[in-house]
PDB file of N, CA and C in Angstrom:
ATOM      1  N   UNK A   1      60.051-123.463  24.764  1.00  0.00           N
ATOM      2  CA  UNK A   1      59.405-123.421  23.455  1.00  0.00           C
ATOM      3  C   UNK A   1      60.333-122.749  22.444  1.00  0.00           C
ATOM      4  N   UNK A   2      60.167-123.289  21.271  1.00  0.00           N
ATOM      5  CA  UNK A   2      61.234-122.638  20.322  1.00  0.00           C
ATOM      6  C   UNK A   2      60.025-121.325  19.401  1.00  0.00           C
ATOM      7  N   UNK A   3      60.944-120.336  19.061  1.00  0.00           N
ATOM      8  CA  UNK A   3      60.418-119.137  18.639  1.00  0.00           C
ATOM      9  C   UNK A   3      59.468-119.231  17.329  1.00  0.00           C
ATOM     10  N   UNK A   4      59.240-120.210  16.785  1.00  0.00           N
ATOM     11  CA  UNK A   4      58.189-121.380  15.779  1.00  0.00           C
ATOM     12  C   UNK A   4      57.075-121.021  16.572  1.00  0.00           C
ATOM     13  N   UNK A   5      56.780-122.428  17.730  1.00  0.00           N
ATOM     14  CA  UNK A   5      56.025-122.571  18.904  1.00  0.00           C
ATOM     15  C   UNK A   5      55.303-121.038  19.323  1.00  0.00           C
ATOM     16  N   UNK A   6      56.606-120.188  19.653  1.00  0.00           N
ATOM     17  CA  UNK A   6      55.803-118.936  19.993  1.00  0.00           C
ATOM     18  C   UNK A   6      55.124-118.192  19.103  1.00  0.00           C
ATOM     19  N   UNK A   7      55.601-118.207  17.948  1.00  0.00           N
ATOM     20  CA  UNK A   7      54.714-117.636  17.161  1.00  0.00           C
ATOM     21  C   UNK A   7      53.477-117.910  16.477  1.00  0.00           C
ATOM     22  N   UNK A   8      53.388-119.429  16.382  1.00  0.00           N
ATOM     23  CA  UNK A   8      52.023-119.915  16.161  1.00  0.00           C
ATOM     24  C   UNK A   8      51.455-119.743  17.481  1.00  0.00           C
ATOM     25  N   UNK A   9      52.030-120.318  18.631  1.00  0.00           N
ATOM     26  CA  UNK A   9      50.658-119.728  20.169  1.00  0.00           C
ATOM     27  C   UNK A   9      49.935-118.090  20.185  1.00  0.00           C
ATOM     28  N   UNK A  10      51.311-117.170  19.808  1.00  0.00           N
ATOM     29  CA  UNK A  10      50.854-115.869  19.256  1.00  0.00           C
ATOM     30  C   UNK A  10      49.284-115.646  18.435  1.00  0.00           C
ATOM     31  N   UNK A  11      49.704-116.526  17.527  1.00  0.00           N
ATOM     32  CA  UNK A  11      48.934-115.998  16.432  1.00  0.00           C
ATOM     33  C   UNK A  11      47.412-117.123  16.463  1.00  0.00           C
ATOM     34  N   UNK A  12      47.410-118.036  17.078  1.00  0.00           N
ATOM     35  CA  UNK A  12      46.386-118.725  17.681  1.00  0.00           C
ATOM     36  C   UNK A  12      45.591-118.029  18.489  1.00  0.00           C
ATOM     37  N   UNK A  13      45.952-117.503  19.085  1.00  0.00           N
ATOM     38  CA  UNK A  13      45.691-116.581  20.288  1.00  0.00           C
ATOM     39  C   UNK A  13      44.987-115.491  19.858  1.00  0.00           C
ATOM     40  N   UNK A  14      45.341-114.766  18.569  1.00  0.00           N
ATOM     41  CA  UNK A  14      44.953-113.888  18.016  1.00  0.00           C
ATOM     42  C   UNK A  14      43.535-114.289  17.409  1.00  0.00           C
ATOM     43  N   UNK A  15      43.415-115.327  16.561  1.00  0.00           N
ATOM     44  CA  UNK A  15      42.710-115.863  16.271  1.00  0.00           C
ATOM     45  C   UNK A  15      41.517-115.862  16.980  1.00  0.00           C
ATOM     46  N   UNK A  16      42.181-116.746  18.393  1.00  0.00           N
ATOM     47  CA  UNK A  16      40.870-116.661  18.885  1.00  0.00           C
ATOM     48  C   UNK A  16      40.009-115.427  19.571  1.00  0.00           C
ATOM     49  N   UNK A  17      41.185-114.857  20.206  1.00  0.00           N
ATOM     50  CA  UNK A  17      40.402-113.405  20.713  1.00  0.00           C
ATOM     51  C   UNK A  17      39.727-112.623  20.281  1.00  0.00           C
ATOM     52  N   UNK A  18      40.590-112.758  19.130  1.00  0.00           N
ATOM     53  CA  UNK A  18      39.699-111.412  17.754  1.00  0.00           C
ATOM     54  C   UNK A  18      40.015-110.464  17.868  1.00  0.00           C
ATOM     55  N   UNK A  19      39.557-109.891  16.884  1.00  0.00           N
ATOM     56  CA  UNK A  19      39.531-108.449  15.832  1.00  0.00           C
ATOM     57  C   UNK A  19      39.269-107.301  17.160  1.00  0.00           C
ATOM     58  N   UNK A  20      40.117-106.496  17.339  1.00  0.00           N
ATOM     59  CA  UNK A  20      40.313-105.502  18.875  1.00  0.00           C
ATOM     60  C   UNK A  20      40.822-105.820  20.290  1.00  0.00           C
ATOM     61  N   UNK A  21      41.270-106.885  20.241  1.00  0.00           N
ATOM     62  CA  UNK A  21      42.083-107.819  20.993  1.00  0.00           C
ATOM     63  C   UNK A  21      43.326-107.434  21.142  1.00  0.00           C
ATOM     64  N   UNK A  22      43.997-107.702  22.395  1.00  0.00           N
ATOM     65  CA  UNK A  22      45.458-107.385  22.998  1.00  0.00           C
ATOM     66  C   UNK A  22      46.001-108.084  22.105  1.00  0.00           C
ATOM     67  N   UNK A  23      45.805-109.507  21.962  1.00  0.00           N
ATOM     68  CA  UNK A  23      46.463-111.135  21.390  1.00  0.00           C
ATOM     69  C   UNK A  23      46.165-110.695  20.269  1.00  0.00           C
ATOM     70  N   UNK A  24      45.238-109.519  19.165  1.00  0.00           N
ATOM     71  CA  UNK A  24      44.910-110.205  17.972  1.00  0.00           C
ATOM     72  C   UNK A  24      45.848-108.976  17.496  1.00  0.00           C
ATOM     73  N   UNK A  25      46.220-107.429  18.634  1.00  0.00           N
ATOM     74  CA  UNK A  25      46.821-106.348  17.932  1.00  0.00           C
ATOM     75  C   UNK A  25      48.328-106.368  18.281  1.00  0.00           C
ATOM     76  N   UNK A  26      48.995-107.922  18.857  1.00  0.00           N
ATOM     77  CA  UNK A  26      50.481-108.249  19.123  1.00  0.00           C
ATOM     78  C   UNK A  26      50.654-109.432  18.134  1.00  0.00           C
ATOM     79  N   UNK A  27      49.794-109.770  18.058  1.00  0.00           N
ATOM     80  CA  UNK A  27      49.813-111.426  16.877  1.00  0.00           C
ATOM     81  C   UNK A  27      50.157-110.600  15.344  1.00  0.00           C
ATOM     82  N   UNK A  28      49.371-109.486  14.961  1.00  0.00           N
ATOM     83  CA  UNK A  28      49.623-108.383  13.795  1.00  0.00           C
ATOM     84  C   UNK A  28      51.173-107.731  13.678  1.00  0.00           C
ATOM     85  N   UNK A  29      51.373-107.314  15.227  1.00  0.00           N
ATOM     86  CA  UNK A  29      52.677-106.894  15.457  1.00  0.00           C
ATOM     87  C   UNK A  29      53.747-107.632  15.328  1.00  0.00           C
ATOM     88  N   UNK A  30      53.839-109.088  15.473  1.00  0.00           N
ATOM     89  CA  UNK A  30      54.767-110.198  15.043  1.00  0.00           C
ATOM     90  C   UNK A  30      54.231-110.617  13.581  1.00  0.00           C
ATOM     91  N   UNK A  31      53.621-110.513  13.122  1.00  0.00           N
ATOM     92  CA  UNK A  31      53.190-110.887  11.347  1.00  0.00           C
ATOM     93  C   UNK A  31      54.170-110.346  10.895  1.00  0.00           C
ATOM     94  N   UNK A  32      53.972-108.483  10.877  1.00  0.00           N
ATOM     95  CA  UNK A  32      54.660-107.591  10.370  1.00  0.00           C
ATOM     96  C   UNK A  32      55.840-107.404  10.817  1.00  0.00           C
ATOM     97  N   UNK A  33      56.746-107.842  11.737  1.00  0.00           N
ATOM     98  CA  UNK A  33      58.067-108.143  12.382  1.00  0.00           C
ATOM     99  C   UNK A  33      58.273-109.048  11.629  1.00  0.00           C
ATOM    100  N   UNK A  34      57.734-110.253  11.297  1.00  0.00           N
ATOM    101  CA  UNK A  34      58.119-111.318  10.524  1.00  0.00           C
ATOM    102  C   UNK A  34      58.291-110.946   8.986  1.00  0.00           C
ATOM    103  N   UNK A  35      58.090-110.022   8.540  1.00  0.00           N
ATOM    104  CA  UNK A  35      57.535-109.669   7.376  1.00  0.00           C
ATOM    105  C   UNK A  35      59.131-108.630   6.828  1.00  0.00           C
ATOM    106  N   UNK A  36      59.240-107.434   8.004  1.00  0.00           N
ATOM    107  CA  UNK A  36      60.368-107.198   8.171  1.00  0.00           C
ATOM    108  C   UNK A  36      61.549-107.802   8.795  1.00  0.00           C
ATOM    109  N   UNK A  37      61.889-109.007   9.209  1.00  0.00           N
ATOM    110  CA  UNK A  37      63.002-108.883   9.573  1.00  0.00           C
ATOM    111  C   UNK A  37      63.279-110.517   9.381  1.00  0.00           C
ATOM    112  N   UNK A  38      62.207-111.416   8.782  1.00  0.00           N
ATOM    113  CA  UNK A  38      62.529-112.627   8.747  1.00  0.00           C
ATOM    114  C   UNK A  38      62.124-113.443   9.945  1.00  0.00           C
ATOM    115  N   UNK A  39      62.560-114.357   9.495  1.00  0.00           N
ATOM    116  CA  UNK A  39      62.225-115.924  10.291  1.00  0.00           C
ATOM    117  C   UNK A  39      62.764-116.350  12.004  1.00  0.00           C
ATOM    118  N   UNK A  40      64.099-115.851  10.829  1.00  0.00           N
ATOM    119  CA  UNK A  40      65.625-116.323  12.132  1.00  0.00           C
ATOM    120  C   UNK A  40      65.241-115.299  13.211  1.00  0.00           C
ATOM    121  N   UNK A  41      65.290-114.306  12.825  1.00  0.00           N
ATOM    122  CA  UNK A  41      65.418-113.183  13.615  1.00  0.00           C
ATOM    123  C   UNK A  41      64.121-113.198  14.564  1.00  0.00           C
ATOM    124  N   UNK A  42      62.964-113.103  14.055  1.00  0.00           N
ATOM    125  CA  UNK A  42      61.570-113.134  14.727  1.00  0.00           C
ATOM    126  C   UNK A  42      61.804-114.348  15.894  1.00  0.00           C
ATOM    127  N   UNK A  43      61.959-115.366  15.164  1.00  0.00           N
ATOM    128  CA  UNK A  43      61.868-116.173  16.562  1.00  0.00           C
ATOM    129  C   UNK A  43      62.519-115.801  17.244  1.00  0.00           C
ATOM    130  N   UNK A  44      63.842-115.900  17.349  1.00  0.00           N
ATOM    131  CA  UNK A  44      65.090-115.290  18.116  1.00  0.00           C
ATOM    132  C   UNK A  44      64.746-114.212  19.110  1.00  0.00           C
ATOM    133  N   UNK A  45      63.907-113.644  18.787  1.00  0.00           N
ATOM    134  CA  UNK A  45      63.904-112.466  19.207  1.00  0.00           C
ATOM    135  C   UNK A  45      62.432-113.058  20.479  1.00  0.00           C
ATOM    136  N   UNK A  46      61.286-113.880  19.839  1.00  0.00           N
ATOM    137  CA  UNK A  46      60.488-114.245  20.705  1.00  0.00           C
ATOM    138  C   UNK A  46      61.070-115.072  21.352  1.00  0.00           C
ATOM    139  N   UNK A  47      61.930-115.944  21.617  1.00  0.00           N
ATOM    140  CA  UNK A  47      62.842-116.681  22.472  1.00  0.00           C
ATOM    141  C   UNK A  47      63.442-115.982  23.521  1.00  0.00           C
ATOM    142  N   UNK A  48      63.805-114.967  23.379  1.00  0.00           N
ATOM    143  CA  UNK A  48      64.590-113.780  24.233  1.00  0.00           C
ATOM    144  C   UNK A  48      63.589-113.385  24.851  1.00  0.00           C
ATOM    145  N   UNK A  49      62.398-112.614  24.391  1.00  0.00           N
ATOM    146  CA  UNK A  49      61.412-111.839  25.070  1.00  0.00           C
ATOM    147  C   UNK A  49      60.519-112.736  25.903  1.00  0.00           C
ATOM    148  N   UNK A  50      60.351-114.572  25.341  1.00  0.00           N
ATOM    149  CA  UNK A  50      59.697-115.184  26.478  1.00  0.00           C
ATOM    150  C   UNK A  50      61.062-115.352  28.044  1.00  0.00           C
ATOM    151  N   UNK A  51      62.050-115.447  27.555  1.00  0.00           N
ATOM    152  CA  UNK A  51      62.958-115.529  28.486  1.00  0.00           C
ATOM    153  C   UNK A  51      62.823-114.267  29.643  1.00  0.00           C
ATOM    154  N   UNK A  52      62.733-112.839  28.823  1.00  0.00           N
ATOM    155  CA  UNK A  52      63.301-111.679  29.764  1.00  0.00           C
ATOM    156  C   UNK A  52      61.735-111.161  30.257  1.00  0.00           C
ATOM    157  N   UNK A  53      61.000-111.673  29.588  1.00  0.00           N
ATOM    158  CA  UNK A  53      59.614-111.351  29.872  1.00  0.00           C
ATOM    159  C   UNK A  53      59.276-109.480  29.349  1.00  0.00           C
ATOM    160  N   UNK A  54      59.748-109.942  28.452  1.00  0.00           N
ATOM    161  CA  UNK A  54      59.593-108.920  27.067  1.00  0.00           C
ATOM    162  C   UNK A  54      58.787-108.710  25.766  1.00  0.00           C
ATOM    163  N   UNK A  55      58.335-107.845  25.234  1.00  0.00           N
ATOM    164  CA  UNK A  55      57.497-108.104  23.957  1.00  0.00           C
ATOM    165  C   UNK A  55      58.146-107.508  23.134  1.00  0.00           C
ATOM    166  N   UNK A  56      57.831-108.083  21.478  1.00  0.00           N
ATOM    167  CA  UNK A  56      58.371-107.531  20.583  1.00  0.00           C
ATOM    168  C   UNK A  56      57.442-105.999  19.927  1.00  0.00           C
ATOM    169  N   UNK A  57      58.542-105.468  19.337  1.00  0.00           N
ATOM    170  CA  UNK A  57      57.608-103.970  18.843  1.00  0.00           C
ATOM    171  C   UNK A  57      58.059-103.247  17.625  1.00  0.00           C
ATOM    172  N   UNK A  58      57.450-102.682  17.117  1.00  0.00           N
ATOM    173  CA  UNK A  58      58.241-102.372  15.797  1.00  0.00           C
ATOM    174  C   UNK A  58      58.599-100.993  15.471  1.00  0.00           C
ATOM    175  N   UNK A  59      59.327-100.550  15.050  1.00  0.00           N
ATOM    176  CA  UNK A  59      59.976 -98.908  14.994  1.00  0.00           C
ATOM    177  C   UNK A  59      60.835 -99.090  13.604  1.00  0.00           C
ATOM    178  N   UNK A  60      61.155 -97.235  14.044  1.00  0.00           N
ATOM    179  CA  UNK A  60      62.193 -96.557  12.844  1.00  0.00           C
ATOM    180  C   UNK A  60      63.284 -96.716  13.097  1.00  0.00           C
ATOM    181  N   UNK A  61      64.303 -97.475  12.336  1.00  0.00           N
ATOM    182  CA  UNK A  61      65.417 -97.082  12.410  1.00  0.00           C
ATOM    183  C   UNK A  61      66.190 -95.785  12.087  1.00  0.00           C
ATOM    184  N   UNK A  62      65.879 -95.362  11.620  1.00  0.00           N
ATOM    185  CA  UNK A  62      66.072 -93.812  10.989  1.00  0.00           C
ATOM    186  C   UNK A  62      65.442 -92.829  11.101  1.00  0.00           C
ATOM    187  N   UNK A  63      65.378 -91.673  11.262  1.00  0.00           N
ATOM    188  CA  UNK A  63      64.449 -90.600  11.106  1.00  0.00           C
ATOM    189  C   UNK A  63      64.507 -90.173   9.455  1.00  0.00           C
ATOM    190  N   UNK A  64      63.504 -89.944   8.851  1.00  0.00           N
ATOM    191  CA  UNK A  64      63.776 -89.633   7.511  1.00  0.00           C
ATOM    192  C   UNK A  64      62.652 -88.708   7.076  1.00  0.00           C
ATOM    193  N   UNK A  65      62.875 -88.175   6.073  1.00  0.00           N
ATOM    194  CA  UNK A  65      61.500 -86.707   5.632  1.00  0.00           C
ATOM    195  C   UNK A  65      61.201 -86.920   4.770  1.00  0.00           C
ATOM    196  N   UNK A  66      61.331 -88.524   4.008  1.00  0.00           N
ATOM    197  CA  UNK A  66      59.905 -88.345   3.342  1.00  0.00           C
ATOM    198  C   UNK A  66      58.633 -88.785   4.024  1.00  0.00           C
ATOM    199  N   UNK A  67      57.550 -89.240   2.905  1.00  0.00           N
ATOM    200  CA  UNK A  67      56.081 -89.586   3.798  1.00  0.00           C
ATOM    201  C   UNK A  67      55.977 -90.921   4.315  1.00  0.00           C
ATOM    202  N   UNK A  68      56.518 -91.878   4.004  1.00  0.00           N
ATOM    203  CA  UNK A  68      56.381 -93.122   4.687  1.00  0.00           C
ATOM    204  C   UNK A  68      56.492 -93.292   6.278  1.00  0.00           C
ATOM    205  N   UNK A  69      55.647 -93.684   6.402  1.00  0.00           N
ATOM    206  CA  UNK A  69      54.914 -94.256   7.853  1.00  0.00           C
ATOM    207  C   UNK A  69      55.026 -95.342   8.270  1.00  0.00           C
ATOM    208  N   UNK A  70      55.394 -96.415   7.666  1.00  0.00           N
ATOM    209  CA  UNK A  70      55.663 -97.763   8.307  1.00  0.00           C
ATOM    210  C   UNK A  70      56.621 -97.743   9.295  1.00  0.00           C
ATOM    211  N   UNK A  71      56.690 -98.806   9.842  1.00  0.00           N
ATOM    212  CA  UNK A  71      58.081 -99.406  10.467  1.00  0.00           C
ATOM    213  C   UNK A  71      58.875 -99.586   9.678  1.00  0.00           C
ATOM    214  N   UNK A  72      60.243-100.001  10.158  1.00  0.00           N
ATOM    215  CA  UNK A  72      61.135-101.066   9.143  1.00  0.00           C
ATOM    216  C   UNK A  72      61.871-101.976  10.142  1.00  0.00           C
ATOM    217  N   UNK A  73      61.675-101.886  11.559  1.00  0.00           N
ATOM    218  CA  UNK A  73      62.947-103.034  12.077  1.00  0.00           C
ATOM    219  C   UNK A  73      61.354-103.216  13.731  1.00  0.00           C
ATOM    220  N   UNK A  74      61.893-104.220  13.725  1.00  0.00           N
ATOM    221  CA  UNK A  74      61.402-104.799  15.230  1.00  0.00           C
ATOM    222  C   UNK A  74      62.370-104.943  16.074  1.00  0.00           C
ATOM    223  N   UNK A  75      62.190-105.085  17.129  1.00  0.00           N
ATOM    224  CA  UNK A  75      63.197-104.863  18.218  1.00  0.00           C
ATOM    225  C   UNK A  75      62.624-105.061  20.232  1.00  0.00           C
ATOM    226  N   UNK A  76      63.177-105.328  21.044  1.00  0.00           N
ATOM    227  CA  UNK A  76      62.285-106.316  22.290  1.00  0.00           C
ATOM    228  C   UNK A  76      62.450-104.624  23.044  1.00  0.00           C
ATOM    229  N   UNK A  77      60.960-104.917  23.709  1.00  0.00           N
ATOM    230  CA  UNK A  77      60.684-103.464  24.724  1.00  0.00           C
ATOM    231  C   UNK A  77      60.024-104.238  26.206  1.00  0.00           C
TER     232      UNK A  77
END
């Protein structure tokens, strides 16, 4: 499957499980990976993780002191 494929089965998945769901709180986790890091990269990265049998996850690249709380990079765990 190409990393397209995985991400709509992702997010189908989410869909259907719903709101407190494994599928609906990893389908969120690839939105916002997609959101940060793009297209190329997201799939790429779900291509790899269906291969190594890996999931994607999102973190800090940096440690920093101000207040922001988000992520900024995704990366396979």
């Amino acid at each position: 499957m190409t990393g397209k494929e995985l991400f709509d089965r992702y997010q189908l998945a989410a869909l259907v499980k719903g709101l407190g769901s494994q599928e609906f709180n990893y389908g969120n986790v690839l939105y916002q990976a997609l959101q940060l890091e793009g297209e190329e990269k997201v799939f790429q990265l779900l291509e790899t993780a269906e291969t190594t049998g890996k999931r994607i996850a999102l973190g800090y690249s940096t440690r920093t002191h101000d207040s922001r709380n988000d992520p900024d990079m995704a990366f396979l765990v």
